[in-house]
PDB file of N, CA and C in Angstrom:
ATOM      1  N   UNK A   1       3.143 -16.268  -0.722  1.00  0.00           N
ATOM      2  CA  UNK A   1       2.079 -16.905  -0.008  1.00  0.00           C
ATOM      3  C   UNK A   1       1.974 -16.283   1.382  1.00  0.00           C
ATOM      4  N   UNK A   2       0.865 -15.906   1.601  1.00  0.00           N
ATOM      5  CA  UNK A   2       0.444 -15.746   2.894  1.00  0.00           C
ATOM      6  C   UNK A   2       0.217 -16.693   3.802  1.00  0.00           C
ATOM      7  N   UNK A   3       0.695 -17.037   5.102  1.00  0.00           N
ATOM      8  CA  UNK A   3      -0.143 -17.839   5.879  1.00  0.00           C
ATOM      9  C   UNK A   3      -0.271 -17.515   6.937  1.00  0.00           C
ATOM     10  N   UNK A   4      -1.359 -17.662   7.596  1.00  0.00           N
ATOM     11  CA  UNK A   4      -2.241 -17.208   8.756  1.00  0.00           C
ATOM     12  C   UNK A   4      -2.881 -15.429   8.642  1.00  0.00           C
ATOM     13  N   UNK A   5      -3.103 -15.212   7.290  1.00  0.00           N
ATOM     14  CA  UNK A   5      -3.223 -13.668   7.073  1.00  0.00           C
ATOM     15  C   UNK A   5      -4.779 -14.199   6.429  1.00  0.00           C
ATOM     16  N   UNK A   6      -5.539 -14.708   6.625  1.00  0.00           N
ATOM     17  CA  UNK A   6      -6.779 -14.890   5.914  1.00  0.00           C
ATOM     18  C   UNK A   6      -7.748 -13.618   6.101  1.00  0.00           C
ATOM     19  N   UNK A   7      -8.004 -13.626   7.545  1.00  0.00           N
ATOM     20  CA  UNK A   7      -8.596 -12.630   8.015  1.00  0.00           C
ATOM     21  C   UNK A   7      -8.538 -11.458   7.995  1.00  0.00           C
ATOM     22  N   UNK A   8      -7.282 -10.740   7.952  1.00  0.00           N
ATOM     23  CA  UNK A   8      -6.488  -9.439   7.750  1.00  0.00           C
ATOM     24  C   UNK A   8      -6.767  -9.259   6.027  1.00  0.00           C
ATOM     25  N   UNK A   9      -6.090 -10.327   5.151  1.00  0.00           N
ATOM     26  CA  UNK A   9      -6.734 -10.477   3.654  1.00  0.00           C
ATOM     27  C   UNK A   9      -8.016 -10.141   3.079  1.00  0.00           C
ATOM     28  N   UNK A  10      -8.900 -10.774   3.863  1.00  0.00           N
ATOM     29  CA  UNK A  10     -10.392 -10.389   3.735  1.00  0.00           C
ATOM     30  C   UNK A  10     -10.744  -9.300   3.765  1.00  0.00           C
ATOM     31  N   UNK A  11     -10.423  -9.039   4.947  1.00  0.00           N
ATOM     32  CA  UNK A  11     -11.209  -7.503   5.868  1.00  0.00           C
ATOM     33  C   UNK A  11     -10.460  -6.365   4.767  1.00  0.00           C
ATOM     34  N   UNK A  12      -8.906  -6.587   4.661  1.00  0.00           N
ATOM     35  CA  UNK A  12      -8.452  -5.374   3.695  1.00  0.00           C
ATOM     36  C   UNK A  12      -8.530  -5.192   2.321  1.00  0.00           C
ATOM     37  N   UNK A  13      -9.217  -6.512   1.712  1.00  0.00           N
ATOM     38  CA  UNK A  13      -9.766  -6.842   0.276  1.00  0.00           C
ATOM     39  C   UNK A  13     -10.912  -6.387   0.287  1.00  0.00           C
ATOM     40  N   UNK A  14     -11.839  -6.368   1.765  1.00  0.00           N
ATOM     41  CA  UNK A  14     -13.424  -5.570   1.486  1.00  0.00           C
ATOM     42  C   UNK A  14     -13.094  -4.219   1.443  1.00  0.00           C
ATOM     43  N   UNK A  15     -12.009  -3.580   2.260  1.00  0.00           N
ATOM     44  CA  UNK A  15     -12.086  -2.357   2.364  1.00  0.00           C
ATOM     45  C   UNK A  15     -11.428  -1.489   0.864  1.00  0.00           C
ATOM     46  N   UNK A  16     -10.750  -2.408  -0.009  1.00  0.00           N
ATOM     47  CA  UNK A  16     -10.286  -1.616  -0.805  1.00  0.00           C
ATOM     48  C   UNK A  16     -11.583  -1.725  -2.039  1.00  0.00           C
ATOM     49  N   UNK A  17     -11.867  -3.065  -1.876  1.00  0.00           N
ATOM     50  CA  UNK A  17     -13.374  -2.916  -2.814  1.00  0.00           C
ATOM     51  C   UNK A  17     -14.216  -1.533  -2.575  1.00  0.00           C
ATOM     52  N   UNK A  18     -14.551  -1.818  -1.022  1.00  0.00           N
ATOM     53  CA  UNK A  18     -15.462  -0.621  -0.783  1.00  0.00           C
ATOM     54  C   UNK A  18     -14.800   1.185  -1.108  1.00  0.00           C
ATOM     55  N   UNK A  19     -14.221   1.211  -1.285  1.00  0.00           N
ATOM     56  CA  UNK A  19     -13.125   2.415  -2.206  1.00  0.00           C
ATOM     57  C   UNK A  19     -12.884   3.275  -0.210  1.00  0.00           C
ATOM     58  N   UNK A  20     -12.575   2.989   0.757  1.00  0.00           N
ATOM     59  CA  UNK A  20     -12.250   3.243   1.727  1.00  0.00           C
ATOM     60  C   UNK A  20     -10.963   3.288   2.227  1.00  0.00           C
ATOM     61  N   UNK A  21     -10.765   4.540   2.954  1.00  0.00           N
ATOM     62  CA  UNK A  21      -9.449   4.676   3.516  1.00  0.00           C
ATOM     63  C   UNK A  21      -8.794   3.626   4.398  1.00  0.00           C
ATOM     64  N   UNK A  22      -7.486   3.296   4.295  1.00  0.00           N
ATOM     65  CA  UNK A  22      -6.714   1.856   4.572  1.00  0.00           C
ATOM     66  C   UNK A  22      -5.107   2.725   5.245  1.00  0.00           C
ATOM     67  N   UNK A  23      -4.790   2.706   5.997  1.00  0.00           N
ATOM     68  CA  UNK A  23      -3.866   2.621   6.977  1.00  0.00           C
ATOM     69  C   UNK A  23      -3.263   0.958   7.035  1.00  0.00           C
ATOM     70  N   UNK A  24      -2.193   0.538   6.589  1.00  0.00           N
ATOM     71  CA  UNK A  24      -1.602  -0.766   6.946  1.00  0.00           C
ATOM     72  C   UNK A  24      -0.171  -0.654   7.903  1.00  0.00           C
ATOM     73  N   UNK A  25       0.081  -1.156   9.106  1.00  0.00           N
ATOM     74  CA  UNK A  25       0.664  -0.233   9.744  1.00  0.00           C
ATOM     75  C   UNK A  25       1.704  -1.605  10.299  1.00  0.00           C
ATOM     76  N   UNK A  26       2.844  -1.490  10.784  1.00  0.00           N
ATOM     77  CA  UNK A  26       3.057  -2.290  11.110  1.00  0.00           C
ATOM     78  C   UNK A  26       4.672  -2.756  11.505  1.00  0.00           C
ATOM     79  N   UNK A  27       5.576  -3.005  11.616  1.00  0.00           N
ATOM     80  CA  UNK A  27       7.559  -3.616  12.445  1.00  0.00           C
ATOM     81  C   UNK A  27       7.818  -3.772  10.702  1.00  0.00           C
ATOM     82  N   UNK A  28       9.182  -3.327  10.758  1.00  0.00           N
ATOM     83  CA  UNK A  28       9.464  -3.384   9.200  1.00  0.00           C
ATOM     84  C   UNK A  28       9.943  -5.231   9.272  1.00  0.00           C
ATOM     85  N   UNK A  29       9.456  -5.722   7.724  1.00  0.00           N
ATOM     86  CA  UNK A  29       9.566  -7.227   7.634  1.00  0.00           C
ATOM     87  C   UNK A  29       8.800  -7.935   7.883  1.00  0.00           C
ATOM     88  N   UNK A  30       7.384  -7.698   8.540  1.00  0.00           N
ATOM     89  CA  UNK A  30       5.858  -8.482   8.949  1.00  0.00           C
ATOM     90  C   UNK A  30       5.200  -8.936   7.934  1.00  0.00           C
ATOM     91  N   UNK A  31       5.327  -7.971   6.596  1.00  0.00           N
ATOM     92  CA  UNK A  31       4.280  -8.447   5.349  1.00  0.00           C
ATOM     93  C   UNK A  31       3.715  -7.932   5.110  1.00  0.00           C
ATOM     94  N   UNK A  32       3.293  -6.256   5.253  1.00  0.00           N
ATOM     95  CA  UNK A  32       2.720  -5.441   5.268  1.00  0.00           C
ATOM     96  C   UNK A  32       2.387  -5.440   3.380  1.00  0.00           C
ATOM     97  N   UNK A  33       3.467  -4.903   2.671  1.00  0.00           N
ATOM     98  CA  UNK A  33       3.701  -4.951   1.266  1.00  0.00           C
ATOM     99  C   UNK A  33       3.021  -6.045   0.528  1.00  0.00           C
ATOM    100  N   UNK A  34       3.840  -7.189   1.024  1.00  0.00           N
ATOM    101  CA  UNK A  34       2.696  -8.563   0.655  1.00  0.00           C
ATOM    102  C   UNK A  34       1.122  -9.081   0.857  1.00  0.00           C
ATOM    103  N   UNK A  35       1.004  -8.342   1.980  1.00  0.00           N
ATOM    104  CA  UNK A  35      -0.566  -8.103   2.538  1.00  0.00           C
ATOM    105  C   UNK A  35      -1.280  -7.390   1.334  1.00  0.00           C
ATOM    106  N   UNK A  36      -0.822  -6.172   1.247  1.00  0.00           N
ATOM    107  CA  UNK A  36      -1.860  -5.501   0.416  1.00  0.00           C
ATOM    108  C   UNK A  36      -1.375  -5.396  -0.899  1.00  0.00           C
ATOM    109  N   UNK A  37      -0.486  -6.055  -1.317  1.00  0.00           N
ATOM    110  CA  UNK A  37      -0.720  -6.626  -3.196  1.00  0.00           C
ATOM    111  C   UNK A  37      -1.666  -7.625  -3.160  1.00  0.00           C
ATOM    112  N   UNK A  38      -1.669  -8.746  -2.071  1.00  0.00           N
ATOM    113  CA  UNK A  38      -2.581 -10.099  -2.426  1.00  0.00           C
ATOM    114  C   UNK A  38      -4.126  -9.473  -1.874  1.00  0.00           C
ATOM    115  N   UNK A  39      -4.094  -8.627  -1.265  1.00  0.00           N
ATOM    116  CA  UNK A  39      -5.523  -8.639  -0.877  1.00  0.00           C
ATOM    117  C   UNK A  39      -6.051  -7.294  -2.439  1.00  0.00           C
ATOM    118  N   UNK A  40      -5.308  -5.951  -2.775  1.00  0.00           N
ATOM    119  CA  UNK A  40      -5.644  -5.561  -4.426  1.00  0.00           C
ATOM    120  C   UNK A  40      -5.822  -6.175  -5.224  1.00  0.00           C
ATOM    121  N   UNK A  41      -5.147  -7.499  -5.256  1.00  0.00           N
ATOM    122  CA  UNK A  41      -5.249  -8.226  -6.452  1.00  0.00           C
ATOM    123  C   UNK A  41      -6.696  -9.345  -5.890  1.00  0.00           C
ATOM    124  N   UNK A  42      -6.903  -9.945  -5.011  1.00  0.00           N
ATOM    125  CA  UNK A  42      -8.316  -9.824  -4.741  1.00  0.00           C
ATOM    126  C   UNK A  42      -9.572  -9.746  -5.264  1.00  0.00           C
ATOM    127  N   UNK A  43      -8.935  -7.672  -4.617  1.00  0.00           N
ATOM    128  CA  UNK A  43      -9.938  -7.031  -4.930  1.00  0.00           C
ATOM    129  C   UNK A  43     -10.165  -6.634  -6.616  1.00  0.00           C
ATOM    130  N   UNK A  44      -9.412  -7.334  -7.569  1.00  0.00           N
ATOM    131  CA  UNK A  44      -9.061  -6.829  -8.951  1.00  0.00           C
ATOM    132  C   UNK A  44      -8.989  -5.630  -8.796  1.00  0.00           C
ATOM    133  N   UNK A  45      -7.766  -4.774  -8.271  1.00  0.00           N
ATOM    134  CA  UNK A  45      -7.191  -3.377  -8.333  1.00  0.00           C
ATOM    135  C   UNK A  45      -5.939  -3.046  -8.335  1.00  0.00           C
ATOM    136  N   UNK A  46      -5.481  -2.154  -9.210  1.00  0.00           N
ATOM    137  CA  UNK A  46      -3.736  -1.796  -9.104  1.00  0.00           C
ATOM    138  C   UNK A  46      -3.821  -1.147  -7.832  1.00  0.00           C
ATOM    139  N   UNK A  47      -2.856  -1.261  -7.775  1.00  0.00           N
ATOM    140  CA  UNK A  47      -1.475  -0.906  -6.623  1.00  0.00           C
ATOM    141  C   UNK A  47      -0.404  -0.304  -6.917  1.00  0.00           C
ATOM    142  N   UNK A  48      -0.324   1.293  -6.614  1.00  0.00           N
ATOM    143  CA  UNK A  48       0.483   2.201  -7.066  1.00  0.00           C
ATOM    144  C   UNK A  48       1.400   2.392  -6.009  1.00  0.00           C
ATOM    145  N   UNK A  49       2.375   1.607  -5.790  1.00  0.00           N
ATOM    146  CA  UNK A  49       3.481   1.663  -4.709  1.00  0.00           C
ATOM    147  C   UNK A  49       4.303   3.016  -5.143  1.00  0.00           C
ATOM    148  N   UNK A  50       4.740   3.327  -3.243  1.00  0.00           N
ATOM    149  CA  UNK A  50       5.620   4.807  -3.248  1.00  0.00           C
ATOM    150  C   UNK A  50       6.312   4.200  -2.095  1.00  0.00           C
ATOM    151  N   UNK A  51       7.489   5.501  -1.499  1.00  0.00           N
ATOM    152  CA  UNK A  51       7.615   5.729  -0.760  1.00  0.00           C
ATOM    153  C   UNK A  51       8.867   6.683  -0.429  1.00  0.00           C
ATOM    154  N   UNK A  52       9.102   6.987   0.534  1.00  0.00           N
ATOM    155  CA  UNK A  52      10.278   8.003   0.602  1.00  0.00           C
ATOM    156  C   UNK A  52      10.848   7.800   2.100  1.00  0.00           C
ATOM    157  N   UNK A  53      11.976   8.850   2.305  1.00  0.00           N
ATOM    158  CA  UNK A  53      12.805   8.459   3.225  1.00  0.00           C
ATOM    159  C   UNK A  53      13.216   9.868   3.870  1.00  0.00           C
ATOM    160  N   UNK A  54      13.477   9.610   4.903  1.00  0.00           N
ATOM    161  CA  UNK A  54      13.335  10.968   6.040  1.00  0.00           C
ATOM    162  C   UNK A  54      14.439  12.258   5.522  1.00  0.00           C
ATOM    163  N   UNK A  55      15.569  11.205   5.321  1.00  0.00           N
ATOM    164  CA  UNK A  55      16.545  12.395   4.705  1.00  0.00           C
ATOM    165  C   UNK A  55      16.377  13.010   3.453  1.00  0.00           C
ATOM    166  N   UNK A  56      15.149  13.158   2.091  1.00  0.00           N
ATOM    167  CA  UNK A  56      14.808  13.387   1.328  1.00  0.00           C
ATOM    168  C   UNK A  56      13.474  14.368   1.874  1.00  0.00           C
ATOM    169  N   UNK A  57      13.595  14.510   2.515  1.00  0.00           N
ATOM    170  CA  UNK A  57      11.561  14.843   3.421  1.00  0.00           C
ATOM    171  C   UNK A  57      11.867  16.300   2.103  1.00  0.00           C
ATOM    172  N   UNK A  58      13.031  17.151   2.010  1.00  0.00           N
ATOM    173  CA  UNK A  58      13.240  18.024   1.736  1.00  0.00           C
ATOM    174  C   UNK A  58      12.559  18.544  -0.195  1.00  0.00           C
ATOM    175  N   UNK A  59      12.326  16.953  -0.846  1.00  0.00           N
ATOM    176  CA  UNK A  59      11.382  16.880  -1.847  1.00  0.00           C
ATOM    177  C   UNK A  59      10.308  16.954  -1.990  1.00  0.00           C
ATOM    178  N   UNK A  60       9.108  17.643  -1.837  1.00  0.00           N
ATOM    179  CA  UNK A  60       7.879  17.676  -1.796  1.00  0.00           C
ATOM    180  C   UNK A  60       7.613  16.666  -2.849  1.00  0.00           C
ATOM    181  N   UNK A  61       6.374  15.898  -2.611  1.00  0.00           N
ATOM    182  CA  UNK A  61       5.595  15.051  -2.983  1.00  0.00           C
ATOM    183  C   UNK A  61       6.614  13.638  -3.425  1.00  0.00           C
ATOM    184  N   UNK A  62       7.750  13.985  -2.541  1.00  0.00           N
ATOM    185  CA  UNK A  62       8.035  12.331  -3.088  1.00  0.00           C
ATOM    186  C   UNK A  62       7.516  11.288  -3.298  1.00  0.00           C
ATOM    187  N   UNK A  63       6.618  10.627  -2.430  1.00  0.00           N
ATOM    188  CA  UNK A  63       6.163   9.395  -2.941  1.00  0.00           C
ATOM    189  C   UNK A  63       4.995   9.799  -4.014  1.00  0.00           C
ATOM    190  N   UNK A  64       4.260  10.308  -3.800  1.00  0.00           N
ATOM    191  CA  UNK A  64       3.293  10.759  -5.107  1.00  0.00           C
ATOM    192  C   UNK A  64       4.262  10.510  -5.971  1.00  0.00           C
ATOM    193  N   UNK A  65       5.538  11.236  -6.555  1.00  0.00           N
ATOM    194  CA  UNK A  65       6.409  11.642  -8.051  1.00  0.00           C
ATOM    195  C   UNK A  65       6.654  10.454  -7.949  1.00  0.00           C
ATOM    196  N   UNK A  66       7.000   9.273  -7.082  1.00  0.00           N
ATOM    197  CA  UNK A  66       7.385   7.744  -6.966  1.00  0.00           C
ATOM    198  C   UNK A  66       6.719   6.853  -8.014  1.00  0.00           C
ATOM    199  N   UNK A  67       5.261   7.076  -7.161  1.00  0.00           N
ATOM    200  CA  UNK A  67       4.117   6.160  -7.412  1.00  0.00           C
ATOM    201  C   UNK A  67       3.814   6.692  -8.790  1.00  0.00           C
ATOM    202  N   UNK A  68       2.914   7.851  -9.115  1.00  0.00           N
ATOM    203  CA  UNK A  68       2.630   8.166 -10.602  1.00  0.00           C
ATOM    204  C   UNK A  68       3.533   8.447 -11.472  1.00  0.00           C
ATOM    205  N   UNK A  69       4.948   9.104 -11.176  1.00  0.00           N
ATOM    206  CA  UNK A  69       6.050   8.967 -12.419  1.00  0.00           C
ATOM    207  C   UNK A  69       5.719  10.336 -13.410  1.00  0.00           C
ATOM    208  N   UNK A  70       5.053  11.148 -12.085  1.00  0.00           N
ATOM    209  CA  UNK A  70       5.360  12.880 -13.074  1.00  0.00           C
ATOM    210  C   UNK A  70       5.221  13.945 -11.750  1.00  0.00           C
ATOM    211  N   UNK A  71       5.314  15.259 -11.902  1.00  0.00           N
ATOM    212  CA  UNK A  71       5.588  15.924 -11.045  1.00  0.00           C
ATOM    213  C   UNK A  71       4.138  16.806 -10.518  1.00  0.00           C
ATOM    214  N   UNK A  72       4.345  16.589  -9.176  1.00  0.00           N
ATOM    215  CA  UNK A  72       3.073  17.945  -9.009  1.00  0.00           C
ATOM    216  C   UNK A  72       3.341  19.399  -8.228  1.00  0.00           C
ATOM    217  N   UNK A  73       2.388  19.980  -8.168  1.00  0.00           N
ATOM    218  CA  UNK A  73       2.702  21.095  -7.932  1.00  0.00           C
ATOM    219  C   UNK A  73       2.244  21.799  -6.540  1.00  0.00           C
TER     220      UNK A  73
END
């Protein structure tokens, strides 16, 4: 549950409708993650979570190979 995120919900549920670039930015532990599953789901859209970590930088396309689950080139 979200609370007091109505507005932030909205605005980032129109923007993923509208198929627009989204930056969610934010102190690790705020809700960032939780923000934008409830506002995709919303928008009726998956959510292809990634991510990677500084001491790995040395893997190209980590979070891509994360999120889709094959390799690119």
């Amino acid at each position: 549950m979200l609370v007091g995120r109505e507005h932030e919900l909205s605005l980032l549920a129109e923007r993923i409708e509208g198929r627009r670039g989204i930056a969610v930015l934010g102190e690790a532990g705020v809700g960032k993650t939780a923000l934008v599953r409830a506002a995709a789901e919303r928008a009726g859209k998956r959510v292809y979570e990634a991510g990677a970590l500084a001491t790995l930088s040395w893997l190209p396309y980590l979070p891509l190979r994360r999120a889709f689950g094959r390799e690119f080139e």
